[in-house]
PDB file of N, CA and C in Angstrom:
ATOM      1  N   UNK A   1     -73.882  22.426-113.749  1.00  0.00           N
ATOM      2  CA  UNK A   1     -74.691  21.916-114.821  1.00  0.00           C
ATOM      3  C   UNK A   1     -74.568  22.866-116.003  1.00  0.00           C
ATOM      4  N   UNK A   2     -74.500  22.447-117.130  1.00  0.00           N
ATOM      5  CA  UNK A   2     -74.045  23.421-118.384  1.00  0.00           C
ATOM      6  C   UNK A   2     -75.417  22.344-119.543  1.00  0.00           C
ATOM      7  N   UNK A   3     -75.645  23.729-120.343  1.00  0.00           N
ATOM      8  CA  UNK A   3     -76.446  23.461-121.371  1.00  0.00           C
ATOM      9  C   UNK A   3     -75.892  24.338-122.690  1.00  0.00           C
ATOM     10  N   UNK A   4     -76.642  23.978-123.788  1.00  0.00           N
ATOM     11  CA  UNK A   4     -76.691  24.950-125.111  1.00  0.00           C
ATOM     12  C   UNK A   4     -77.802  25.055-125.525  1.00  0.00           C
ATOM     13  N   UNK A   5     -78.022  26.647-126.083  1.00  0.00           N
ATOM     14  CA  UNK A   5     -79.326  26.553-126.225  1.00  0.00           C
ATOM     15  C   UNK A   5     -79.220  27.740-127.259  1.00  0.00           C
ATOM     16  N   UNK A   6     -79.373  27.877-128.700  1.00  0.00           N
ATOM     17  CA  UNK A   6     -79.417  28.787-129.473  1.00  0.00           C
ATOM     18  C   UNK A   6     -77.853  28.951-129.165  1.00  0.00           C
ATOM     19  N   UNK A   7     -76.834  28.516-129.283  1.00  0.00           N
ATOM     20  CA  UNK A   7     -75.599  29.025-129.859  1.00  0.00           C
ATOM     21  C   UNK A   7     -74.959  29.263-128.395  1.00  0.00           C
ATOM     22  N   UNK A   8     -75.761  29.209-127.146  1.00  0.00           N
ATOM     23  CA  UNK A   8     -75.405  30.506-125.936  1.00  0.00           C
ATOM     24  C   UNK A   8     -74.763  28.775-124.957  1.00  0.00           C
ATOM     25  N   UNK A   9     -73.620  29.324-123.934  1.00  0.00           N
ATOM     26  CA  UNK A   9     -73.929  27.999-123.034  1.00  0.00           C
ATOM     27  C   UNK A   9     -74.523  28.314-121.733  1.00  0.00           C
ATOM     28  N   UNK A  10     -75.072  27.458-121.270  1.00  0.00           N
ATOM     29  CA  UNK A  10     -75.706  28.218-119.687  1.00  0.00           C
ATOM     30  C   UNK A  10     -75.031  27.413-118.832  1.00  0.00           C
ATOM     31  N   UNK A  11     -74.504  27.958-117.585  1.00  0.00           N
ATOM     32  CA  UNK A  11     -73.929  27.165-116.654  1.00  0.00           C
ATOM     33  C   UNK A  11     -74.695  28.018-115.591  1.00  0.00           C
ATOM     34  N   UNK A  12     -75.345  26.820-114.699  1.00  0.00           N
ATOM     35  CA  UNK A  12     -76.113  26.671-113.601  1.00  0.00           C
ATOM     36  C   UNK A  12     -75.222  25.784-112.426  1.00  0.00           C
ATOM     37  N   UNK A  13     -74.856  26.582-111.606  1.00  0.00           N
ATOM     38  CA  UNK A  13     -74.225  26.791-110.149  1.00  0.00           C
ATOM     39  C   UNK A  13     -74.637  26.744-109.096  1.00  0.00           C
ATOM     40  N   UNK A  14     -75.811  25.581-108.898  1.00  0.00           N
ATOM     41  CA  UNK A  14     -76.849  25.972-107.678  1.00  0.00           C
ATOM     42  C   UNK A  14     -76.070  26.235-106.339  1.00  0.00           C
ATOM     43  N   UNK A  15     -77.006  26.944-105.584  1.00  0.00           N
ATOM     44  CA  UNK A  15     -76.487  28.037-103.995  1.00  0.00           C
ATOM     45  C   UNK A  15     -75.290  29.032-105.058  1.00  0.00           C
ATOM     46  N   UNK A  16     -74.721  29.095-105.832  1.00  0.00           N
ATOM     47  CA  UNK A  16     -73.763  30.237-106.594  1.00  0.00           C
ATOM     48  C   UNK A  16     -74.227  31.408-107.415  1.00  0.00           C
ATOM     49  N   UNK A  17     -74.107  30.768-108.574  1.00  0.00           N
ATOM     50  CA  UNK A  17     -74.238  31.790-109.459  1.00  0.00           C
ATOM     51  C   UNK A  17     -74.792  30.646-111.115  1.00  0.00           C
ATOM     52  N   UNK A  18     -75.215  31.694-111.905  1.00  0.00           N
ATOM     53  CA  UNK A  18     -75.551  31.548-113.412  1.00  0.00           C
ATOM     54  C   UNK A  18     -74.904  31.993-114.179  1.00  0.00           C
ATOM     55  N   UNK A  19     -74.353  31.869-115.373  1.00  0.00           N
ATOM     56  CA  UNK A  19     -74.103  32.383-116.305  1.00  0.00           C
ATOM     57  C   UNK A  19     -74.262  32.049-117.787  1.00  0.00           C
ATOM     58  N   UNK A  20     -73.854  32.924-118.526  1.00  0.00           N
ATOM     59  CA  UNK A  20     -74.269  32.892-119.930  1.00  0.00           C
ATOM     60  C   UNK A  20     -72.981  32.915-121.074  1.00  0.00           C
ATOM     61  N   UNK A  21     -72.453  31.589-121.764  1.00  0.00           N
ATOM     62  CA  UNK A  21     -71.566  31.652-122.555  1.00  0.00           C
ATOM     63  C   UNK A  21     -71.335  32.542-124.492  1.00  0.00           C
ATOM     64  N   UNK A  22     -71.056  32.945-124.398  1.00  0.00           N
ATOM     65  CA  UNK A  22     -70.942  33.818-125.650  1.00  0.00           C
ATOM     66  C   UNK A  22     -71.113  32.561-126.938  1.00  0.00           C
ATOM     67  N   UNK A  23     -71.924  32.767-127.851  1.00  0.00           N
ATOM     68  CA  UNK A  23     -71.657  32.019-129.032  1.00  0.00           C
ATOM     69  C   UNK A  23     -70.792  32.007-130.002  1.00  0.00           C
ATOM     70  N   UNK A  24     -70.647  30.641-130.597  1.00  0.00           N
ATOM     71  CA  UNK A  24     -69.490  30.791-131.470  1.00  0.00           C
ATOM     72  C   UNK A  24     -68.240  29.620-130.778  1.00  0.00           C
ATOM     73  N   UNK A  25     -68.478  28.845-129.502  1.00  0.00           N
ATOM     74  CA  UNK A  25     -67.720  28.198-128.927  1.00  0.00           C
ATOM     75  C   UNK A  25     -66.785  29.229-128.130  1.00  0.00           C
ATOM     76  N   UNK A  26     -67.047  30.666-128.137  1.00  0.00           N
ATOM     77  CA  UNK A  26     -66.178  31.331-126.963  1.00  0.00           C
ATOM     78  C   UNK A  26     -66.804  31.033-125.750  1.00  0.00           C
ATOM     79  N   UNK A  27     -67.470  30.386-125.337  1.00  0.00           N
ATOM     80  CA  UNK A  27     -67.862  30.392-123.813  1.00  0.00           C
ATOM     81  C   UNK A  27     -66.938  30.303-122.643  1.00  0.00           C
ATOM     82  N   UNK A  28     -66.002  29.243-122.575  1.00  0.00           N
ATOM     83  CA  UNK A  28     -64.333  29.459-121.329  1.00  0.00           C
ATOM     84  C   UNK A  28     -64.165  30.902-121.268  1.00  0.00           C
ATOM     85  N   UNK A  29     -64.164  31.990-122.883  1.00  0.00           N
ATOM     86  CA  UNK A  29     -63.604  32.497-122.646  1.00  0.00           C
ATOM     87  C   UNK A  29     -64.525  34.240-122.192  1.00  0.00           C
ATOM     88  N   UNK A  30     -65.612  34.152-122.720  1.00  0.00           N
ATOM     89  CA  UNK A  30     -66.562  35.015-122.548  1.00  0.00           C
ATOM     90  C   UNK A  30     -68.031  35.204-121.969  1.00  0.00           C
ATOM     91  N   UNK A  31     -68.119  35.159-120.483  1.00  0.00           N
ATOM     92  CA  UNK A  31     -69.024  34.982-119.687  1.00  0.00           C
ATOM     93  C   UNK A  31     -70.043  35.915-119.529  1.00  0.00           C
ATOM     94  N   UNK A  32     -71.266  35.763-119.569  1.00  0.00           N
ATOM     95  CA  UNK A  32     -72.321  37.067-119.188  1.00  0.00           C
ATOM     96  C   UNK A  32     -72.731  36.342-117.627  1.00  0.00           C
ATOM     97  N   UNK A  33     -72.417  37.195-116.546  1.00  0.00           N
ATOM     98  CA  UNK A  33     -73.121  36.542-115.560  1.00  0.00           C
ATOM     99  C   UNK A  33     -74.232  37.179-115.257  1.00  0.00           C
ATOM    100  N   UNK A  34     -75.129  35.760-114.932  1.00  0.00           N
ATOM    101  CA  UNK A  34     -76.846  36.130-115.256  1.00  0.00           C
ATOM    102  C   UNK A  34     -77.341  36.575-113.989  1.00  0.00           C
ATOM    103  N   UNK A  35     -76.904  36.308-112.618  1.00  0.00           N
ATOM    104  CA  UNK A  35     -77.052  36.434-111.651  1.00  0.00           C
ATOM    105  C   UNK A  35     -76.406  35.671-110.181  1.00  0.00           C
ATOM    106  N   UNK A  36     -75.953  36.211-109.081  1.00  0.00           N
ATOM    107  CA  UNK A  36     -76.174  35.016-107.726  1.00  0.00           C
ATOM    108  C   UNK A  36     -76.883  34.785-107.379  1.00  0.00           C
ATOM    109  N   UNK A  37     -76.948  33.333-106.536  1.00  0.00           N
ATOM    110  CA  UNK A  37     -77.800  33.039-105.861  1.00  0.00           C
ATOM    111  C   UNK A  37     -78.542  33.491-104.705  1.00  0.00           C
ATOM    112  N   UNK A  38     -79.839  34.058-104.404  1.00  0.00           N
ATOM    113  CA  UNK A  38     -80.499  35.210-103.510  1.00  0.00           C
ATOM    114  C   UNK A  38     -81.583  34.609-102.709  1.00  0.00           C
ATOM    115  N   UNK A  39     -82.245  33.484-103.055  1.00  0.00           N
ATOM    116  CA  UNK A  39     -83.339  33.003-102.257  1.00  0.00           C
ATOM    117  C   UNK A  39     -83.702  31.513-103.014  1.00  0.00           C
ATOM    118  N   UNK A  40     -84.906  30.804-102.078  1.00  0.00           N
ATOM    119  CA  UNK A  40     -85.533  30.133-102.559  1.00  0.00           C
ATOM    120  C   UNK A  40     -87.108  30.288-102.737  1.00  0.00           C
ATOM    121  N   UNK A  41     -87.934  30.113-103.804  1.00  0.00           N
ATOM    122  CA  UNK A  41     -88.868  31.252-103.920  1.00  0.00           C
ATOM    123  C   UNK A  41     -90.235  29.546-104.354  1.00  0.00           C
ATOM    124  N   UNK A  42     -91.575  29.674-103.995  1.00  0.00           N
ATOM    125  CA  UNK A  42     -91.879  28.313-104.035  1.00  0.00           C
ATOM    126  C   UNK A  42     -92.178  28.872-105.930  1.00  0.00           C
ATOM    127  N   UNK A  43     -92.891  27.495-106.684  1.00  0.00           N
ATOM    128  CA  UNK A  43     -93.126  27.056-107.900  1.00  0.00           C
ATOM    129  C   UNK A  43     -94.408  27.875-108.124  1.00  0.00           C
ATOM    130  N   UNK A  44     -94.630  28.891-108.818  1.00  0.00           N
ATOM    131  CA  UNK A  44     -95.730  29.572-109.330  1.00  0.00           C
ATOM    132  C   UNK A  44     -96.897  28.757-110.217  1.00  0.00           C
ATOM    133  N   UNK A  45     -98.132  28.908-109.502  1.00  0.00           N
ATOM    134  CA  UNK A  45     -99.207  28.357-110.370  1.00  0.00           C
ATOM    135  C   UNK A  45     -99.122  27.968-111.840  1.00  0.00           C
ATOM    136  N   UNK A  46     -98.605  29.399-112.343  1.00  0.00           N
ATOM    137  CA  UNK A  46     -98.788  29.267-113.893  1.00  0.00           C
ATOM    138  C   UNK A  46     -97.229  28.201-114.144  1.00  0.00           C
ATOM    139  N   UNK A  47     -96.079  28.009-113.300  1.00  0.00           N
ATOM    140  CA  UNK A  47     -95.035  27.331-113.956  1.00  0.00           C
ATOM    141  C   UNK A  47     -95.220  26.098-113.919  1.00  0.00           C
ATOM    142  N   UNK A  48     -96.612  25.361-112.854  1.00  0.00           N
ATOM    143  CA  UNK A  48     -97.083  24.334-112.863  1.00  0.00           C
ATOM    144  C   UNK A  48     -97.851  23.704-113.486  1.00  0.00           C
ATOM    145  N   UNK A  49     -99.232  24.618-114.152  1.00  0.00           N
ATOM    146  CA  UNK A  49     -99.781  24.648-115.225  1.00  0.00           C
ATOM    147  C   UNK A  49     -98.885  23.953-116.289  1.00  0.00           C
ATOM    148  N   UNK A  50     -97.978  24.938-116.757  1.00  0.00           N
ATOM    149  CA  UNK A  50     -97.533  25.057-117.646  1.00  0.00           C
ATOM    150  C   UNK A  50     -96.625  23.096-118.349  1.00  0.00           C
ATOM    151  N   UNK A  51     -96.047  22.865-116.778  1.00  0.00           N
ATOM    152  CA  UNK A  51     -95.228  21.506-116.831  1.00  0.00           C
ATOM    153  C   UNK A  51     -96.727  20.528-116.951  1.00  0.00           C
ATOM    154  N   UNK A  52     -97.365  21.121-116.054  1.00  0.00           N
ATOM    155  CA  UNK A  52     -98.548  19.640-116.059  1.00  0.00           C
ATOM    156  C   UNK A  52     -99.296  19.391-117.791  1.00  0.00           C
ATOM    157  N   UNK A  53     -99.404  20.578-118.394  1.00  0.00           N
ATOM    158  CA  UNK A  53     -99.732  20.618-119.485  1.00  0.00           C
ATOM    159  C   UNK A  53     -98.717  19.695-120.823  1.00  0.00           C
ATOM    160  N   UNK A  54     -97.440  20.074-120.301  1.00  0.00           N
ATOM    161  CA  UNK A  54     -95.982  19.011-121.102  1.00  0.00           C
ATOM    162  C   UNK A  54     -96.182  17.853-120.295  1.00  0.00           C
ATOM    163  N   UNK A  55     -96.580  17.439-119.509  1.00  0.00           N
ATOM    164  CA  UNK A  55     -96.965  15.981-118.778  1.00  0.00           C
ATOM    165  C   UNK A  55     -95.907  15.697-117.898  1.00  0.00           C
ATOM    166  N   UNK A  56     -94.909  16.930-117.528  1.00  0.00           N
ATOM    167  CA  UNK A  56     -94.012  16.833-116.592  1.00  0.00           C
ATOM    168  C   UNK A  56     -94.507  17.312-114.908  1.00  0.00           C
ATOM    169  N   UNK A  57     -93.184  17.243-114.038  1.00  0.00           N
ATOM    170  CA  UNK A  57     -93.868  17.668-113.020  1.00  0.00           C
ATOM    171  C   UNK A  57     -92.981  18.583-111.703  1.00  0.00           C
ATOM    172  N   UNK A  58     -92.942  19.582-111.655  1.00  0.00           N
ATOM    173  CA  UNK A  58     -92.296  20.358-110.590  1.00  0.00           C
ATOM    174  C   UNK A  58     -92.011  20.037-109.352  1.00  0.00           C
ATOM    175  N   UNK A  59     -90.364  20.095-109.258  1.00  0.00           N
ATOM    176  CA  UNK A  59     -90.528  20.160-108.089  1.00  0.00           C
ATOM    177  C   UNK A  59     -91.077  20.031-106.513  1.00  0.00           C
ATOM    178  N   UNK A  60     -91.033  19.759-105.275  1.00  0.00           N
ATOM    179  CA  UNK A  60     -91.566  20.425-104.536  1.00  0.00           C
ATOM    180  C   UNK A  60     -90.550  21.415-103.683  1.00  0.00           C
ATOM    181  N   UNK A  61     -89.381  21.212-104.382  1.00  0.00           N
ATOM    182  CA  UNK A  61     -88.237  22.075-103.605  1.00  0.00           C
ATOM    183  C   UNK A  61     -88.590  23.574-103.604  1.00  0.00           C
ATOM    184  N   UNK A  62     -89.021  24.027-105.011  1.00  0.00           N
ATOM    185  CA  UNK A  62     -89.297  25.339-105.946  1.00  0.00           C
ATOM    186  C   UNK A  62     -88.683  25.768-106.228  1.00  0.00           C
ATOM    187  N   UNK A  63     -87.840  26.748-106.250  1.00  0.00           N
ATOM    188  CA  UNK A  63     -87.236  27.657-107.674  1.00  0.00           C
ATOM    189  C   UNK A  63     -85.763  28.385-106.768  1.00  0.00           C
ATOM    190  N   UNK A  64     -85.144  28.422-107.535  1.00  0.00           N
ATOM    191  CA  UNK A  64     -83.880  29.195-106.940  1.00  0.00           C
ATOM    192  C   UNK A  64     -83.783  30.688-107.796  1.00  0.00           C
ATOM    193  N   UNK A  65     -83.696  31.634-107.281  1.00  0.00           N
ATOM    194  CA  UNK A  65     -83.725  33.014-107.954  1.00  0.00           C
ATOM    195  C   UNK A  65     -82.573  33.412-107.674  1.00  0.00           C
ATOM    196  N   UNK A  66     -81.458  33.657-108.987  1.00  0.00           N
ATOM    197  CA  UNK A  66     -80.237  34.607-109.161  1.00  0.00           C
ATOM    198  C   UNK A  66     -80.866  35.946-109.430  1.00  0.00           C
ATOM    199  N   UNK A  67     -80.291  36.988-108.775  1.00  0.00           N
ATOM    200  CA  UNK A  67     -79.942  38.342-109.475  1.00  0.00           C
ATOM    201  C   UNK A  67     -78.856  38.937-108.825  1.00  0.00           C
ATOM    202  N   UNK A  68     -79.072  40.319-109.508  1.00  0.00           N
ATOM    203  CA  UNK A  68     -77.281  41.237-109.558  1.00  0.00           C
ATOM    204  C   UNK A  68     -76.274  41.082-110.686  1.00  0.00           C
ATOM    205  N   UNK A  69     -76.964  40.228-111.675  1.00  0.00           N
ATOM    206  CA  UNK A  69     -75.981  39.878-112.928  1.00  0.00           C
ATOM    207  C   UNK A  69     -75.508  41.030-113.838  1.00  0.00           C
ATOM    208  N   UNK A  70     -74.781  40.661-114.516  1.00  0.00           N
ATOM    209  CA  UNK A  70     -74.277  41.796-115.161  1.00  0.00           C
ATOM    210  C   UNK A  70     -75.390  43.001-115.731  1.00  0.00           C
ATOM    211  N   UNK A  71     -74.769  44.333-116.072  1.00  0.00           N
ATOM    212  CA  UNK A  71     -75.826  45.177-116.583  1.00  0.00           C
ATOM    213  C   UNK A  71     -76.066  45.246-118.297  1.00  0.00           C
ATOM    214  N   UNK A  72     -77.406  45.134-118.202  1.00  0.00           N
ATOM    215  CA  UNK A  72     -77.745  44.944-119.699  1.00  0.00           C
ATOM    216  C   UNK A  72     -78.292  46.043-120.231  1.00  0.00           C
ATOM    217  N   UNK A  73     -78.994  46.541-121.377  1.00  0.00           N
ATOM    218  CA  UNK A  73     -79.771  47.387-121.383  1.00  0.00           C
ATOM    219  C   UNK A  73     -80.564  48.155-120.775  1.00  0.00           C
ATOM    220  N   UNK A  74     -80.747  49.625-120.948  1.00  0.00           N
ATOM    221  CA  UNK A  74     -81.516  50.252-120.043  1.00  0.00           C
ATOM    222  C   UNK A  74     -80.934  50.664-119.244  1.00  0.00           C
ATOM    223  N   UNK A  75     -80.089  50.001-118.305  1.00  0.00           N
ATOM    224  CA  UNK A  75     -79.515  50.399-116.824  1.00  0.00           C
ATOM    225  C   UNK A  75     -79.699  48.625-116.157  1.00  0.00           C
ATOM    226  N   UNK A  76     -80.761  48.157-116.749  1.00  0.00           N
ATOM    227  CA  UNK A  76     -80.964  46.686-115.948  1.00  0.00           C
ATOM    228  C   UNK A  76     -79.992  45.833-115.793  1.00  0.00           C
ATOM    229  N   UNK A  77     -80.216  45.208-114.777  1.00  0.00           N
ATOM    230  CA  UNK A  77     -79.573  43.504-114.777  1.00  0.00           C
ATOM    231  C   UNK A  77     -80.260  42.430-115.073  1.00  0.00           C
ATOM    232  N   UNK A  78     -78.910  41.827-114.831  1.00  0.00           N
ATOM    233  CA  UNK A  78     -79.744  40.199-115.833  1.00  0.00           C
ATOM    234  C   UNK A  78     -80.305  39.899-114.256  1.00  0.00           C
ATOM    235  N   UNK A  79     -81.191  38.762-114.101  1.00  0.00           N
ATOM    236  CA  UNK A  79     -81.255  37.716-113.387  1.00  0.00           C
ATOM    237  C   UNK A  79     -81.871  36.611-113.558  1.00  0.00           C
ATOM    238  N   UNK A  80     -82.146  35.637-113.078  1.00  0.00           N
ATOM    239  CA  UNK A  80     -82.428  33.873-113.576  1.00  0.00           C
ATOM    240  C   UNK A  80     -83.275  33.513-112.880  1.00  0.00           C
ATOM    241  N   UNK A  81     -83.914  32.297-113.033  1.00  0.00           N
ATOM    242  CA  UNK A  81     -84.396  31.661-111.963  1.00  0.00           C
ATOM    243  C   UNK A  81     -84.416  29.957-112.580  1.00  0.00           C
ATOM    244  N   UNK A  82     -83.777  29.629-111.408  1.00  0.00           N
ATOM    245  CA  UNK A  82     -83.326  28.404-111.897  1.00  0.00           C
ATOM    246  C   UNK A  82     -84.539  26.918-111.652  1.00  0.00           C
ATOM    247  N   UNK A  83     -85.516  26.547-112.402  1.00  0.00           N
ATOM    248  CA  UNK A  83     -86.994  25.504-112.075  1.00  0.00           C
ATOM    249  C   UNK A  83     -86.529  24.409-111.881  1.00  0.00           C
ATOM    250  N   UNK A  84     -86.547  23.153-110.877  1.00  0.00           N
ATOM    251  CA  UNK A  84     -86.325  21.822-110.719  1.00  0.00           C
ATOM    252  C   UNK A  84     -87.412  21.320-111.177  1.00  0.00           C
ATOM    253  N   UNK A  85     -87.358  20.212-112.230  1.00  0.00           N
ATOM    254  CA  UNK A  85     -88.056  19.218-111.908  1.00  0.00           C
ATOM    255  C   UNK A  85     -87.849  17.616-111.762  1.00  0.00           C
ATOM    256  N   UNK A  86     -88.954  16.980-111.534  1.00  0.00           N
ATOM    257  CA  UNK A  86     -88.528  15.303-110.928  1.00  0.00           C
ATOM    258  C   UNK A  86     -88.220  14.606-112.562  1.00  0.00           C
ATOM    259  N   UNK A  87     -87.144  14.195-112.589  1.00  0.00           N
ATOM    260  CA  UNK A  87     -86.692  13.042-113.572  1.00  0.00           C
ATOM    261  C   UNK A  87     -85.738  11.839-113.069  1.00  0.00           C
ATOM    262  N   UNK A  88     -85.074  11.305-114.445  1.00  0.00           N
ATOM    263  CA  UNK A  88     -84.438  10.267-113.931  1.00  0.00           C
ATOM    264  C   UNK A  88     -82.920  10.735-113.796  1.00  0.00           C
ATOM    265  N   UNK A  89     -82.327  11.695-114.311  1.00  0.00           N
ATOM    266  CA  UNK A  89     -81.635  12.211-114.567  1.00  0.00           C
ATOM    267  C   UNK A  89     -80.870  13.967-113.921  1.00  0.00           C
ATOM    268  N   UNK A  90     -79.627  14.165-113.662  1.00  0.00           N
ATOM    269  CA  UNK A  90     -79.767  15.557-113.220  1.00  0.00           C
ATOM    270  C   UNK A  90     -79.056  15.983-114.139  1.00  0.00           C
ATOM    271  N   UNK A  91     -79.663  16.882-114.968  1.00  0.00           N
ATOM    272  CA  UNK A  91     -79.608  17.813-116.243  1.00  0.00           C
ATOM    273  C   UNK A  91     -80.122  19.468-116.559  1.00  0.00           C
ATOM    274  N   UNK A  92     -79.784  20.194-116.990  1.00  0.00           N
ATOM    275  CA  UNK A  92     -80.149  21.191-117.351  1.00  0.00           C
ATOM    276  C   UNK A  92     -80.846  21.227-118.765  1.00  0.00           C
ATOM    277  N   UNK A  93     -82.264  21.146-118.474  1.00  0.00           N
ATOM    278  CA  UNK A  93     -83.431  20.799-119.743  1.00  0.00           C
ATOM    279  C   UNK A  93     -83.887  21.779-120.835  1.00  0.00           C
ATOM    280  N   UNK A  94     -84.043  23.092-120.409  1.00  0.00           N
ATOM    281  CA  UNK A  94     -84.313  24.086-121.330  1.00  0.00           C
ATOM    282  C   UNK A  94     -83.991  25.035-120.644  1.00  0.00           C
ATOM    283  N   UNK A  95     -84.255  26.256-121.428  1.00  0.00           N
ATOM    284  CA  UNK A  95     -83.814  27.671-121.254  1.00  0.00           C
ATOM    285  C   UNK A  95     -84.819  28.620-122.081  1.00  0.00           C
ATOM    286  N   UNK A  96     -85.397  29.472-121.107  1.00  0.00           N
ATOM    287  CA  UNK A  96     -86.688  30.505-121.910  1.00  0.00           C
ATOM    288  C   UNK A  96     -86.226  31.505-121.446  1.00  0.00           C
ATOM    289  N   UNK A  97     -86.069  32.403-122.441  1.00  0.00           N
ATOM    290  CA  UNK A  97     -86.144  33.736-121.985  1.00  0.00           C
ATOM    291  C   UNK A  97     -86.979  34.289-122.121  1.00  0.00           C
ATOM    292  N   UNK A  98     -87.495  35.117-120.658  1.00  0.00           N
ATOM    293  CA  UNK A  98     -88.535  35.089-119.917  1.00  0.00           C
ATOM    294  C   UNK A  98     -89.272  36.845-120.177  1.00  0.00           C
ATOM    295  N   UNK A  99     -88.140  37.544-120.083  1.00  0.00           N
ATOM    296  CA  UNK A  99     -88.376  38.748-120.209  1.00  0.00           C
ATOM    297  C   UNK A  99     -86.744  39.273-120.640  1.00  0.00           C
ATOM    298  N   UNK A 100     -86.893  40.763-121.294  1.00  0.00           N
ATOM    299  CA  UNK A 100     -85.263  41.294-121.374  1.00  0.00           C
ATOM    300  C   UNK A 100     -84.466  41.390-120.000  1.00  0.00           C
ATOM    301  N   UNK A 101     -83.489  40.631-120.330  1.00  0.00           N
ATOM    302  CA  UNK A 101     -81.997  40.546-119.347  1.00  0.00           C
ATOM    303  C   UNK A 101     -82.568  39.401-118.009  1.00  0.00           C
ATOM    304  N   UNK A 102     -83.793  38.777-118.042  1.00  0.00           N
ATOM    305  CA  UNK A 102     -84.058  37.872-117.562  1.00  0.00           C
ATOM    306  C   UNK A 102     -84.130  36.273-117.907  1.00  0.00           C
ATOM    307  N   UNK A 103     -83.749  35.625-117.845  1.00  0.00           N
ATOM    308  CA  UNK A 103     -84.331  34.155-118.175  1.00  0.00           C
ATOM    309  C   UNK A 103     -84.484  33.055-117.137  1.00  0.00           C
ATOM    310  N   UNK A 104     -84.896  31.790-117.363  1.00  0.00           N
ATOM    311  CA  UNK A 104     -85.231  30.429-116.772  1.00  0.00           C
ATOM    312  C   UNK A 104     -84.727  29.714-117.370  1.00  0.00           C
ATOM    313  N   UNK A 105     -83.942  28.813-116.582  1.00  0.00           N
ATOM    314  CA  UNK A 105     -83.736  27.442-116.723  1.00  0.00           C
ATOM    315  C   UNK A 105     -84.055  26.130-115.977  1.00  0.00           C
ATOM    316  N   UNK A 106     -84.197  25.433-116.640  1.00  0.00           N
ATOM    317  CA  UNK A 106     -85.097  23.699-115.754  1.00  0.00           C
ATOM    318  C   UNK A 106     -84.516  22.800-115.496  1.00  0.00           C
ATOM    319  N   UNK A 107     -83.840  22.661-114.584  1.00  0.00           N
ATOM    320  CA  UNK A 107     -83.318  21.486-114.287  1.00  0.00           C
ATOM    321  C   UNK A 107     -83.683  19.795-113.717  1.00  0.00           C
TER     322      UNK A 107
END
């Protein structure tokens, strides 16, 4: 599943990996990888809140968590966590970055 979001592309690899395409249309050629795939982790109160409030609705699968991604600032790594929710469609919906060298995406 691949998205754009601010210039960046995200490709979501579920059971794999995440990554992050360079802007500018280099993405084939310049990858940030955001993390592998490490667990399945359930849907946090507040990420439910948060959808029920947009009138959407989570999952009951819950969340897939990448890390080990490349090193970013500090010494850190990136890692992801990838949110399902129920539609009509299988798409990659948004992208928040969540904290530094971390982000979410919704599928």
């Amino acid at each position: 599943f691949e998205a754009e979001d601010r210039g960046f592309t995200y490709k979501a690899c579920p059971f794999q990996e995440m990554r992050q395409g360079s802007p500018g249309g280099r993405a084939s050629r310049q990858q940030t990888l955001l993390g592998n795939f490490t667990r399945w982790e359930p849907v946090s109160g507040e990420r439910a809140s948060q959808l029920a409030r947009a009138g959407r609705t989570p999952s009951e699968l819950g969340t897939m968590r990448f890390e080990g991604g490349a090193a970013c600032g500090g010494g850190a790594v990136r890692r992801a966590t990838l949110y399902f929710e129920c539609g009509e469609q299988d798409a990659l919906l948004e992208v928040t970055d969540v904290h530094l060298c971390t982000c979410g995406l919704a599928l």
